[in-house]
PDB file of N, CA and C in Angstrom:
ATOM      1  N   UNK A   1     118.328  77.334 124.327  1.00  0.00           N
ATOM      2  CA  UNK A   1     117.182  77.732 123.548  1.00  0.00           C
ATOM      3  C   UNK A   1     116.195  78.456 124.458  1.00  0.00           C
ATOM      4  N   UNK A   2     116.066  79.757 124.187  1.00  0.00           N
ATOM      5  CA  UNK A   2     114.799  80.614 125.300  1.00  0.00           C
ATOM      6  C   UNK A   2     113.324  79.876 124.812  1.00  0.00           C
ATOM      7  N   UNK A   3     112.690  79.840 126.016  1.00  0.00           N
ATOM      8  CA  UNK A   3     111.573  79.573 125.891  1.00  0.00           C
ATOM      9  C   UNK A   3     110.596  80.182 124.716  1.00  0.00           C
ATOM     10  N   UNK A   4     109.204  79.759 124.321  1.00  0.00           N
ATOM     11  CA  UNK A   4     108.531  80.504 123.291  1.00  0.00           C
ATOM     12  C   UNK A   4     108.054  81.602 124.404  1.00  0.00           C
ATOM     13  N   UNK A   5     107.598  82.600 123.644  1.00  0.00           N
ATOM     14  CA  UNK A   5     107.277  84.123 124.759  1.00  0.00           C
ATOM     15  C   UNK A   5     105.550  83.902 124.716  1.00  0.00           C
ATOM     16  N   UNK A   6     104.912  83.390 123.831  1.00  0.00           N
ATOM     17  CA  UNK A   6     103.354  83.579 123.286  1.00  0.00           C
ATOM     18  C   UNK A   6     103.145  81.856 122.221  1.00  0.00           C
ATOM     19  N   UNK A   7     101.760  81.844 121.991  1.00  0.00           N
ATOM     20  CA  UNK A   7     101.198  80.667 121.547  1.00  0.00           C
ATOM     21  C   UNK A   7     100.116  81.181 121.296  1.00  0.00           C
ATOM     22  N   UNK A   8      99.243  80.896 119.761  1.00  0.00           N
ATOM     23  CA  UNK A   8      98.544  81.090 119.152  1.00  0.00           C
ATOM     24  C   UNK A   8      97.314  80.266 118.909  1.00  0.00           C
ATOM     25  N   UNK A   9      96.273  79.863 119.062  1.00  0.00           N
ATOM     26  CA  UNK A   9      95.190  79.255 118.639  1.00  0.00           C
ATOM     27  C   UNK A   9      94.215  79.882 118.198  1.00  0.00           C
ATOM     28  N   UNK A  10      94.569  80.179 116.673  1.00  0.00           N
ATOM     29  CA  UNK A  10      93.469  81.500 116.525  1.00  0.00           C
ATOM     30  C   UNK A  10      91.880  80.256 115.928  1.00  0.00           C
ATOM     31  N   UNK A  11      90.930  81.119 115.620  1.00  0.00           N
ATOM     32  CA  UNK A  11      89.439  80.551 115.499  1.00  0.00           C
ATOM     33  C   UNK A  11      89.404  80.995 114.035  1.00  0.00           C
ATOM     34  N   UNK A  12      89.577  80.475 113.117  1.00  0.00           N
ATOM     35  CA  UNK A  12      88.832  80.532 112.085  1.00  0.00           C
ATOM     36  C   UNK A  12      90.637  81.136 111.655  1.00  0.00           C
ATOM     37  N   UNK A  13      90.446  81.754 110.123  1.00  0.00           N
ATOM     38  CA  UNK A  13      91.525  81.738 109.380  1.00  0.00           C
ATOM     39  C   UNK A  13      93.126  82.532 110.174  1.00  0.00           C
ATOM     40  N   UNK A  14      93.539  81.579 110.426  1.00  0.00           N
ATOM     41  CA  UNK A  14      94.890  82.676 110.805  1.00  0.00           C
ATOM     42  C   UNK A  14      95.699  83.486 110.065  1.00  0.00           C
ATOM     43  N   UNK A  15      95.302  84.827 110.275  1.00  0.00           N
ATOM     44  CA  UNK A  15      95.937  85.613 109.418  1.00  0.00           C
ATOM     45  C   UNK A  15      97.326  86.175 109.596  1.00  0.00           C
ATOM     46  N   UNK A  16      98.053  85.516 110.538  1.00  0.00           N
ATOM     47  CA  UNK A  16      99.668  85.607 110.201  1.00  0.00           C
ATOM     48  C   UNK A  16      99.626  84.874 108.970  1.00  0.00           C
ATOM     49  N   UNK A  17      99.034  83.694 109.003  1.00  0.00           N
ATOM     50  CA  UNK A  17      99.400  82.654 108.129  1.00  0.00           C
ATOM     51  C   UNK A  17      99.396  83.413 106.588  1.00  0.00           C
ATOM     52  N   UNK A  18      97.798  83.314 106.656  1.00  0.00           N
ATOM     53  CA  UNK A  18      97.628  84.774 105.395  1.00  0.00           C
ATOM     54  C   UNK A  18      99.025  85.779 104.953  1.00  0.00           C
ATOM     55  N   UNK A  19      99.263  86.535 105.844  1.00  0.00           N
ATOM     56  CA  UNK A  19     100.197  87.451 105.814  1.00  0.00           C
ATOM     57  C   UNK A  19     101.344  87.242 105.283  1.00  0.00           C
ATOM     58  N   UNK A  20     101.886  85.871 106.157  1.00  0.00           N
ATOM     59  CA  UNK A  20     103.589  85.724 105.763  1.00  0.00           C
ATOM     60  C   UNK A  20     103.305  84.447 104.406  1.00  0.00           C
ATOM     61  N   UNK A  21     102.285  83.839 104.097  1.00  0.00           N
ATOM     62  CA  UNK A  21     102.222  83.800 102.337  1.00  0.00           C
ATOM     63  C   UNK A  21     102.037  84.683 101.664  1.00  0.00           C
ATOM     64  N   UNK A  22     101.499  85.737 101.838  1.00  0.00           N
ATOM     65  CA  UNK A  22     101.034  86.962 100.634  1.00  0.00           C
ATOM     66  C   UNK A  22     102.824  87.178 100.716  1.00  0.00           C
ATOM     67  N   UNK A  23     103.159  87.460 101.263  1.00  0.00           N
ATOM     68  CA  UNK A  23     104.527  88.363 101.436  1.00  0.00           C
ATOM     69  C   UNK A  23     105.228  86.868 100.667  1.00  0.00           C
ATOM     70  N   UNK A  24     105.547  85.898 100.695  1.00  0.00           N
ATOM     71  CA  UNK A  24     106.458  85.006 100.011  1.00  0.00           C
ATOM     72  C   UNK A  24     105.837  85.066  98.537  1.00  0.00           C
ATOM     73  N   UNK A  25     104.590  84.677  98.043  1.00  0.00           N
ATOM     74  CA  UNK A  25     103.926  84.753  97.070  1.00  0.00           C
ATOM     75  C   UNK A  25     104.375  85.724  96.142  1.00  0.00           C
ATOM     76  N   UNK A  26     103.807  86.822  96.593  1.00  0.00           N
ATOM     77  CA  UNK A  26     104.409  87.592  95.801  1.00  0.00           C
ATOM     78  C   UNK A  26     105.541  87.965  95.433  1.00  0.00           C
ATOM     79  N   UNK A  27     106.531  88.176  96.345  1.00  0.00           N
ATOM     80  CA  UNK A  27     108.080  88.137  96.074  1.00  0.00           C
ATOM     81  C   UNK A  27     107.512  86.989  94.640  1.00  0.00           C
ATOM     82  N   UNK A  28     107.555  85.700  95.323  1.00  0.00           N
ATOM     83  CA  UNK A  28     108.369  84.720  94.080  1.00  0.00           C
ATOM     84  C   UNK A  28     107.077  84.924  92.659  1.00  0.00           C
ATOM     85  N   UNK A  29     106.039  85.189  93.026  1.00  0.00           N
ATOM     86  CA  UNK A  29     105.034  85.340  91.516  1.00  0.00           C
ATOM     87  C   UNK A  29     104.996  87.068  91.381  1.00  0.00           C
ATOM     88  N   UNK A  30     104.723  87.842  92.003  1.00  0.00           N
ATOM     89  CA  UNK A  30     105.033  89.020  91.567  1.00  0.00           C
ATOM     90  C   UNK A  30     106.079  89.754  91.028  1.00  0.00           C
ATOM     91  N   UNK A  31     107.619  89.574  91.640  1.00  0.00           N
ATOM     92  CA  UNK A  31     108.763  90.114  91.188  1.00  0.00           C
ATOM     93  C   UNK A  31     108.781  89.566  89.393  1.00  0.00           C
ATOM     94  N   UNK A  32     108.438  88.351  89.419  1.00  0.00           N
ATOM     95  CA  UNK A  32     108.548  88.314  87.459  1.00  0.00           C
ATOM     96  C   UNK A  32     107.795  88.642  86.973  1.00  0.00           C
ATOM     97  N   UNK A  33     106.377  88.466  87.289  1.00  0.00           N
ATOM     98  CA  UNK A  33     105.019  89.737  86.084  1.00  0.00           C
ATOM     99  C   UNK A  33     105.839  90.888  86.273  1.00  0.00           C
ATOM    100  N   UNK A  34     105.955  91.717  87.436  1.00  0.00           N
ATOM    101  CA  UNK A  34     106.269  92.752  87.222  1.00  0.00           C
ATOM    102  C   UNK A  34     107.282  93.081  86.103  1.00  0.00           C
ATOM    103  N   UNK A  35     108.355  92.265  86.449  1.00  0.00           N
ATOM    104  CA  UNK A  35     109.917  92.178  85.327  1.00  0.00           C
ATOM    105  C   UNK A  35     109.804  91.976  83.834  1.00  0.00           C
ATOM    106  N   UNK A  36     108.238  90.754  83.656  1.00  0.00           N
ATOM    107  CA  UNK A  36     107.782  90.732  82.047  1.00  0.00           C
ATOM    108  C   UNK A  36     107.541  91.548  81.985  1.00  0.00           C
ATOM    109  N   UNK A  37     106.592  92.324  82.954  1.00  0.00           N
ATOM    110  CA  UNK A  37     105.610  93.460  82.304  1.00  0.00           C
ATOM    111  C   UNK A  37     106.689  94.648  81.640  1.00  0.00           C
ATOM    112  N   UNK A  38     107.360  94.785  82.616  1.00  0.00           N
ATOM    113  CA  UNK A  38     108.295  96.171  82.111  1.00  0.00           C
ATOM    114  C   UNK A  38     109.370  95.931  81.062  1.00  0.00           C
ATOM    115  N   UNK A  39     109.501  94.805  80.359  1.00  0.00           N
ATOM    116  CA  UNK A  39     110.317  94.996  79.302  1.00  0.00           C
ATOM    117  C   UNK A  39     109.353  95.281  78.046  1.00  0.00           C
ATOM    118  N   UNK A  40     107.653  95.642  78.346  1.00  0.00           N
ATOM    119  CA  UNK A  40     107.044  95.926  76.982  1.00  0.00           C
ATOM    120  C   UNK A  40     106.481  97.588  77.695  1.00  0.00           C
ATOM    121  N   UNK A  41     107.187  97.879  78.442  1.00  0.00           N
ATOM    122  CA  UNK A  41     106.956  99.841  78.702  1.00  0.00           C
ATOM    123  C   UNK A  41     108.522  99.973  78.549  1.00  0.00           C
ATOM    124  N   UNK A  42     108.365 101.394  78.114  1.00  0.00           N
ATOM    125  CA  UNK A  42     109.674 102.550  78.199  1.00  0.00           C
ATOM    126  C   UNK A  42     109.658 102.908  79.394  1.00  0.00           C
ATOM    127  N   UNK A  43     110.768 102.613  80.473  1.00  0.00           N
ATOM    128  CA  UNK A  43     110.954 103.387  81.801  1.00  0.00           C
ATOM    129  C   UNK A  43     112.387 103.729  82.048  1.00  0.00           C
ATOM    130  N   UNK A  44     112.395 105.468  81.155  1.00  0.00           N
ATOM    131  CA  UNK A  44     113.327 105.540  80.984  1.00  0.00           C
ATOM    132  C   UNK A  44     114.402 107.007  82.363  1.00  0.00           C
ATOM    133  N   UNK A  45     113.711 106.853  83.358  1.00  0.00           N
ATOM    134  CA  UNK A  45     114.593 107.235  84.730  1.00  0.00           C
ATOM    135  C   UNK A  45     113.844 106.592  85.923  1.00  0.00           C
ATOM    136  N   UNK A  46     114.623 106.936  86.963  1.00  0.00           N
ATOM    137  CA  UNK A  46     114.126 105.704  88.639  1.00  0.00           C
ATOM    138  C   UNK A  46     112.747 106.105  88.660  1.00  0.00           C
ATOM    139  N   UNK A  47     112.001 107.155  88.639  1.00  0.00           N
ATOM    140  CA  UNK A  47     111.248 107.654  89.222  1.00  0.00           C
ATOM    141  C   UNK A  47     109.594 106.870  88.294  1.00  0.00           C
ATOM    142  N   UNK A  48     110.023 106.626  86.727  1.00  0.00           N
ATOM    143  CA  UNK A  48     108.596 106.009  85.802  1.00  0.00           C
ATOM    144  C   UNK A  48     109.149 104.406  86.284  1.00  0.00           C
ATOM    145  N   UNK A  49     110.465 104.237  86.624  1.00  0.00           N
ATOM    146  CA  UNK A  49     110.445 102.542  87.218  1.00  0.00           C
ATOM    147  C   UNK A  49     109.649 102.125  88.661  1.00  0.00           C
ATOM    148  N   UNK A  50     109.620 102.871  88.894  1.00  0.00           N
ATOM    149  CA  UNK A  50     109.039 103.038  90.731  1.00  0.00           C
ATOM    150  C   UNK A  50     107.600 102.917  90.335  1.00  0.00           C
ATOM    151  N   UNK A  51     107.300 103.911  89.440  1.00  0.00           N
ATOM    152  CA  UNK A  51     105.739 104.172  89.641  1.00  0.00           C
ATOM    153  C   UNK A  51     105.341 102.852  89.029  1.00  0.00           C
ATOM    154  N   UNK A  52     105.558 102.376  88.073  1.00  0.00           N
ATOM    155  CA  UNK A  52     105.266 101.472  86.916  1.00  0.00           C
ATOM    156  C   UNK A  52     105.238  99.876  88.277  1.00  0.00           C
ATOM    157  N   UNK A  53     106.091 100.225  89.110  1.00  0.00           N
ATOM    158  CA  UNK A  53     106.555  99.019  89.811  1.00  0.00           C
ATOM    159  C   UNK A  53     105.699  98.778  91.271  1.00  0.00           C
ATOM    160  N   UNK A  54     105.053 100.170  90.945  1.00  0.00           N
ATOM    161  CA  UNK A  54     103.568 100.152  92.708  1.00  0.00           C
ATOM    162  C   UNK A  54     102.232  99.849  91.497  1.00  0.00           C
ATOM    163  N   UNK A  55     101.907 100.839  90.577  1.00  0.00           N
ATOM    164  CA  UNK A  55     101.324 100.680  89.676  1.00  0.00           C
ATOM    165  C   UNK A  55     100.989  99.126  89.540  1.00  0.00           C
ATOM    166  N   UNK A  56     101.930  98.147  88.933  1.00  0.00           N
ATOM    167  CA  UNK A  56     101.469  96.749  88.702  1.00  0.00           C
ATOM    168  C   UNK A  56     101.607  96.493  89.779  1.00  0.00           C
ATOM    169  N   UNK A  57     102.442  96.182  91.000  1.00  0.00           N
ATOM    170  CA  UNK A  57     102.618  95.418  91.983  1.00  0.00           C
ATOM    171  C   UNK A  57     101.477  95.394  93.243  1.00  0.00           C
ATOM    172  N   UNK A  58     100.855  96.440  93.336  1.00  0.00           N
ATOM    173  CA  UNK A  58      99.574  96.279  94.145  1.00  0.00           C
ATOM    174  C   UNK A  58      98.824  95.484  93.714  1.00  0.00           C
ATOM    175  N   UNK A  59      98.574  96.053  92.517  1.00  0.00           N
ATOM    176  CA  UNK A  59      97.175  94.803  92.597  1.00  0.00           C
ATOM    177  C   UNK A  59      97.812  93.346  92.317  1.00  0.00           C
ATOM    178  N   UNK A  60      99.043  93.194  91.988  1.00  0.00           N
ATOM    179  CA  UNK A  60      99.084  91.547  91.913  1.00  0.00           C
ATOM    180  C   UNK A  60      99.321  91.224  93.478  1.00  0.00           C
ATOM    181  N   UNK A  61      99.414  92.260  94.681  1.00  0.00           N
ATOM    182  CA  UNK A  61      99.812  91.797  96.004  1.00  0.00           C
ATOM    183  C   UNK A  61      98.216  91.862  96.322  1.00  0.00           C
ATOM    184  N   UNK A  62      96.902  92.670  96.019  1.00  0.00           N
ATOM    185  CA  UNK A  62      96.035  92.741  96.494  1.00  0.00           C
ATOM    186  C   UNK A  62      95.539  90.942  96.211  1.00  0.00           C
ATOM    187  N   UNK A  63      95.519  90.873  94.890  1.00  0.00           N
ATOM    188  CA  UNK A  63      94.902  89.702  94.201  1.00  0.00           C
ATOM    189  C   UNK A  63      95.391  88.530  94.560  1.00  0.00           C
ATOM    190  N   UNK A  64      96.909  88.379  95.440  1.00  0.00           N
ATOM    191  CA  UNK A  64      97.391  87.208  95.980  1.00  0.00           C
ATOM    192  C   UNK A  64      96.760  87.335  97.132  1.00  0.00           C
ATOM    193  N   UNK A  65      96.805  88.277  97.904  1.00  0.00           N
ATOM    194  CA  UNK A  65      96.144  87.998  99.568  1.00  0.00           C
ATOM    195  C   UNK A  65      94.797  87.737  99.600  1.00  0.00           C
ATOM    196  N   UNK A  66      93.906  88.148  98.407  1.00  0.00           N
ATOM    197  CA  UNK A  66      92.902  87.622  98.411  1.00  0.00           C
ATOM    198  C   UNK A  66      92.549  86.231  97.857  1.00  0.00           C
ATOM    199  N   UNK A  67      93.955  85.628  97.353  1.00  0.00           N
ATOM    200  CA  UNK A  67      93.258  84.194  97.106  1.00  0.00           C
ATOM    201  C   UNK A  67      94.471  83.706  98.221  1.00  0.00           C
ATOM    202  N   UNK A  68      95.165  84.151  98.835  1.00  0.00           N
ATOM    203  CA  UNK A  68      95.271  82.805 100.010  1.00  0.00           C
ATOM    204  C   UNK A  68      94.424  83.365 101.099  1.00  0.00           C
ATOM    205  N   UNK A  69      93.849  84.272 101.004  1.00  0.00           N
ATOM    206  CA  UNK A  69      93.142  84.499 102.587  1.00  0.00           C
ATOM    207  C   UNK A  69      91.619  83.587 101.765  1.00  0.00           C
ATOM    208  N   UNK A  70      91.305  83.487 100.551  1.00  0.00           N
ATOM    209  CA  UNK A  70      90.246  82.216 100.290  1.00  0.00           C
ATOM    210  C   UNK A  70      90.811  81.205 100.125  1.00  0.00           C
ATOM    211  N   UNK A  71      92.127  80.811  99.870  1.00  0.00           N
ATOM    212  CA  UNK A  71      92.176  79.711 100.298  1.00  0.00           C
ATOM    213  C   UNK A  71      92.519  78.619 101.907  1.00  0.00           C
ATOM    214  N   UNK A  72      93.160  80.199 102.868  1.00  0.00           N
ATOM    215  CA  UNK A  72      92.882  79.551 104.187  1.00  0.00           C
ATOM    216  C   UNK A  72      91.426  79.468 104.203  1.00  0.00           C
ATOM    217  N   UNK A  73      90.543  80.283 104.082  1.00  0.00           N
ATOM    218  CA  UNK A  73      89.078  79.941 104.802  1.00  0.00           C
ATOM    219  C   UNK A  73      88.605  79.041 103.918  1.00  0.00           C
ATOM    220  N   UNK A  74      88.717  78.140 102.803  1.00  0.00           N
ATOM    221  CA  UNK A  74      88.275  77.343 102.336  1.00  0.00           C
ATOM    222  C   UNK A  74      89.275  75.973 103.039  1.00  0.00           C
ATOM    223  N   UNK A  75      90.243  76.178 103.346  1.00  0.00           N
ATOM    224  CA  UNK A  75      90.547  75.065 104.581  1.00  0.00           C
ATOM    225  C   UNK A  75      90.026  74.988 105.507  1.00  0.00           C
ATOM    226  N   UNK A  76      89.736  75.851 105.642  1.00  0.00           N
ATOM    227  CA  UNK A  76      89.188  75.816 107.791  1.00  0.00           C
ATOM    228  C   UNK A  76      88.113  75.631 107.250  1.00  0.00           C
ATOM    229  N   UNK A  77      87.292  75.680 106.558  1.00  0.00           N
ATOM    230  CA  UNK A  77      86.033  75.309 106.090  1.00  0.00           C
ATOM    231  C   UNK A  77      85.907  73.384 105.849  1.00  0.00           C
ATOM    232  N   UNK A  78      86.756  73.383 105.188  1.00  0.00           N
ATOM    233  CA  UNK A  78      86.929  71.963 105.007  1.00  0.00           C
ATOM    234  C   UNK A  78      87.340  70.934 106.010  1.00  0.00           C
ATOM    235  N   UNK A  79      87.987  71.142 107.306  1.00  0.00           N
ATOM    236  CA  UNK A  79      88.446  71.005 108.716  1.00  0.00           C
ATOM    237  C   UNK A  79      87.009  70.601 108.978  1.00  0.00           C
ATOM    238  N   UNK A  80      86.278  71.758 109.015  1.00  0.00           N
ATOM    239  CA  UNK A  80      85.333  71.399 110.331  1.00  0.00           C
ATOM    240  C   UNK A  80      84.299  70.032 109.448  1.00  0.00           C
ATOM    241  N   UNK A  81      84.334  69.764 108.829  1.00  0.00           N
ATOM    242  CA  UNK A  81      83.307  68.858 108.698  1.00  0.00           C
ATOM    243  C   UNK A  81      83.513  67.261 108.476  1.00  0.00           C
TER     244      UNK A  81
END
């Protein structure tokens, strides 16, 4: 087993942490809004599936990173006291 290369103690919200939940989150809660959403549009070649599929999928990726990046800092909030 190689040694670890680096070690982390970040101060206040760690935003790997942030990061690699937004990225699981959404996969598992975004990939199905998106999938409901598009069986009530016509997307009828790759190119209106794509758009339709950045179209919804940003903002449900914006709107997840912003509630686990409030809900890490409402932990670390709750830590210190």
């Amino acid at each position: 087993m190689p040694e670890r290369v680096a070690t982390t103690d970040p101060e206040g919200v760690d935003f790997g942490w942030v990061m690699q939940m937004t990225f699981v989150l959404t996969i598992l809660i975004g990939a199905p809004v998106v999938t409901l959403l598009s069986t009530q549009v016509a997307l009828p070649d790759w190119a209106s599936r794509v758009s339709f599929a950045v179209r919804v999928g940003a903002p449900v990726w914006v709107i997840t990173g912003v509630a686990v990046y409030l809900y890490a800092w409402w932990q670390e909030r709750e830590g210190e006291t």
